[in-house]
Protein backbone atom coordinates (compact mmCIF):
# COMPACT_ATOMS: atom_id res chain seq x y z
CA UNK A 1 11.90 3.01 -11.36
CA UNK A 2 13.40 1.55 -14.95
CA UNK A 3 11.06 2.02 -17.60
CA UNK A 4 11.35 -2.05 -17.88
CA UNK A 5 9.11 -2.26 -14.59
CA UNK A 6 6.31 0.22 -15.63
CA UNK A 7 5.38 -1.89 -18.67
CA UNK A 8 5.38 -5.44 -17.02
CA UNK A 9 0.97 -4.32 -17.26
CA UNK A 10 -1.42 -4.32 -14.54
CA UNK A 11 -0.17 -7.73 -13.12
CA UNK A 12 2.03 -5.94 -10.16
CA UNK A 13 -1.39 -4.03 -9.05
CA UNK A 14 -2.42 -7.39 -7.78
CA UNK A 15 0.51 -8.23 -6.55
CA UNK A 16 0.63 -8.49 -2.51
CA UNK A 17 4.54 -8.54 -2.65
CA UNK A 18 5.33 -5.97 -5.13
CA UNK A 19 7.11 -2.89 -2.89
CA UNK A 20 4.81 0.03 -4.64
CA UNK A 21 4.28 2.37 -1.66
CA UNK A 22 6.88 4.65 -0.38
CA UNK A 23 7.36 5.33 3.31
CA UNK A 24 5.56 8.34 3.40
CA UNK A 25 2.41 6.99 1.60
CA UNK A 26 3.11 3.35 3.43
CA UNK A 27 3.10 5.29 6.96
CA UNK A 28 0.11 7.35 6.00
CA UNK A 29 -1.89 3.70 5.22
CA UNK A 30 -1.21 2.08 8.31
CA UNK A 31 -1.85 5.17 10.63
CA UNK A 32 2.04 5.63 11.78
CA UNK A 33 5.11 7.69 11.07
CA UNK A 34 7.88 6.56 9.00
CA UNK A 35 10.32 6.44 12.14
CA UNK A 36 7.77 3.37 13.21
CA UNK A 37 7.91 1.62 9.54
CA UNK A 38 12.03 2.08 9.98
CA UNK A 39 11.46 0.53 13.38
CA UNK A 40 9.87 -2.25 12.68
CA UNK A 41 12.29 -2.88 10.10
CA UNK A 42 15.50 -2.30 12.51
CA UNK A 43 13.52 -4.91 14.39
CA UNK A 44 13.54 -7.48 11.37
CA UNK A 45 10.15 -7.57 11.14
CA UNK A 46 9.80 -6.54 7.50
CA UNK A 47 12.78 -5.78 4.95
CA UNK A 48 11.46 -2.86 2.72
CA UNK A 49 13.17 -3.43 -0.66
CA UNK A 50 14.99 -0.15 -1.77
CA UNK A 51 14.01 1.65 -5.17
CA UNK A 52 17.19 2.42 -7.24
CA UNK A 53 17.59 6.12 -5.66
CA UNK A 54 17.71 3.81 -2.74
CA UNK A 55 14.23 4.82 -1.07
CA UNK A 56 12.54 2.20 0.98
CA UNK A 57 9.39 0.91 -0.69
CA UNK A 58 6.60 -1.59 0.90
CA UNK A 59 4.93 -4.03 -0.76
CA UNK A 60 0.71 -4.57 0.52
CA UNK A 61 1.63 -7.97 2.39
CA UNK A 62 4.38 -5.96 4.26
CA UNK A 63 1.83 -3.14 5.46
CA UNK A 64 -0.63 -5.58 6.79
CA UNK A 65 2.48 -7.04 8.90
CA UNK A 66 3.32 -3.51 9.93
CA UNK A 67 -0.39 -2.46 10.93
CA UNK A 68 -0.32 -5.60 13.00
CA UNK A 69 2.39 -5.14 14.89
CA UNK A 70 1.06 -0.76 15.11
CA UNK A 71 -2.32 -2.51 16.85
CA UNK A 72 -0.14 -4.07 19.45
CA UNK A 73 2.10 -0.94 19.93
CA UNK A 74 -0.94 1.02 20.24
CA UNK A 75 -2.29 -1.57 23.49
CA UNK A 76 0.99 -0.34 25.36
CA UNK A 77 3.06 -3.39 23.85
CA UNK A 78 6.71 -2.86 23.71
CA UNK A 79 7.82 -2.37 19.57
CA UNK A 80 10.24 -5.55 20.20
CA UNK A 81 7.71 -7.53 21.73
CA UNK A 82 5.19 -6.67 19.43
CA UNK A 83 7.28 -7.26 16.26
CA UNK A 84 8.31 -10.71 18.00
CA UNK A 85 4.59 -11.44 18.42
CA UNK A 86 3.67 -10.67 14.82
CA UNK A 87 6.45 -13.07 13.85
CA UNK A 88 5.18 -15.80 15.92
CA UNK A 89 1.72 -15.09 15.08
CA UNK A 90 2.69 -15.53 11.11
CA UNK A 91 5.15 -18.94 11.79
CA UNK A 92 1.91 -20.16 13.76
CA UNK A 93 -0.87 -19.55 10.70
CA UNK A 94 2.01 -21.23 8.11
CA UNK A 95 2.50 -24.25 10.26
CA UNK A 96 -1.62 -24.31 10.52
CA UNK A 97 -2.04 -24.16 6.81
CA UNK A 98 0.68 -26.92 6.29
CA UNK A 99 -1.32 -29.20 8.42
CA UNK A 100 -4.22 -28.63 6.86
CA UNK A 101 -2.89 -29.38 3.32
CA UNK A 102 -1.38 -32.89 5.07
CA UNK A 103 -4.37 -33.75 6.41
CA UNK A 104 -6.20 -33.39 3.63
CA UNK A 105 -3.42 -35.67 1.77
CA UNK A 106 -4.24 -38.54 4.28
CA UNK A 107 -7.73 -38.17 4.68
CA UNK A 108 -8.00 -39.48 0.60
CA UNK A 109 -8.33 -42.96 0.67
CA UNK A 110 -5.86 -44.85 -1.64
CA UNK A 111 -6.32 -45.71 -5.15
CA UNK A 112 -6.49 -49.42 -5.69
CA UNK A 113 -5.07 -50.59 -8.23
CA UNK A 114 -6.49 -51.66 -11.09
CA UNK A 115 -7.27 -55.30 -12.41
C-alpha cells in the first residue's frame, strides 16, 4: 500500500467502501473460503479492487454482499442463483429508497408565493 494511503487518518476506518481486508481475513469474516469470495466475484457479484502487488482486497459493504449471498448458498441455493438473488435483492432496496425520497418531495405542500 503507498505510504500516501496510510496517512489519509482514520477517515478510511469508517469507510464502508474502502477495500481493507484481504481474502484470507475477508473469507475468515464471512465464514467461507477464499475459492467462495473468488466465486462470487467470477459471478459479478462483487469486484474486489486489487492492492498494487495485485492481491484482491474487500471493502466492509462488499463482505456484507458476500455473507448474503454465503446464507443462501448455505440453504442449498445454487452460487449463480444466489449471487443473482443478492443482486436483485440490492436493485429492489435502491429503487425502495428512491421512492421514498420522491414521495417525500410531493408530500410537501408548495410554497406560495409571497405578496
Amino acid at each position: 500500500m503507498p505510504p500516501e494511503t496510510l496517512t489519509q487518518g482514520p477517515d478510511r476506518f469508517d469507510d464502508d467502501d474502502y477495500p481493507a481486508y484481504t481474502m484470507g481475513r475477508a473469507a475468515e469474516m464471512i465464514g467461507a473460503t477464499p475459492g467462495f469470495l473468488r466465486a462470487v466475484g467470477d459471478a459479478r457479484l462483487i469486484t474486489p479492487l486489487r492492492s498494487e502487488g495485485g492481491h484482491r482486497r474487500y471493502s466492509r459493504y462488499q463482505l456484507r454482499v458476500a455473507a448474503r449471498a454465503r446464507e443462501l448458498v448455505d440453504q442449498g441455493t445454487p452460487i449463480e442463483a444466489a449471487c443473482r438473488i443478492v443482486i436483485l435483492e440490492d436493485q429492489l432496496e435502491e429503487a425502495q429508497r428512491i421512492n421514498e425520497q420522491l414521495r417525500g418531495t410531493r408530500a410537501r405542500p408548495e410554497e406560495a408565493p409571497s405578496s
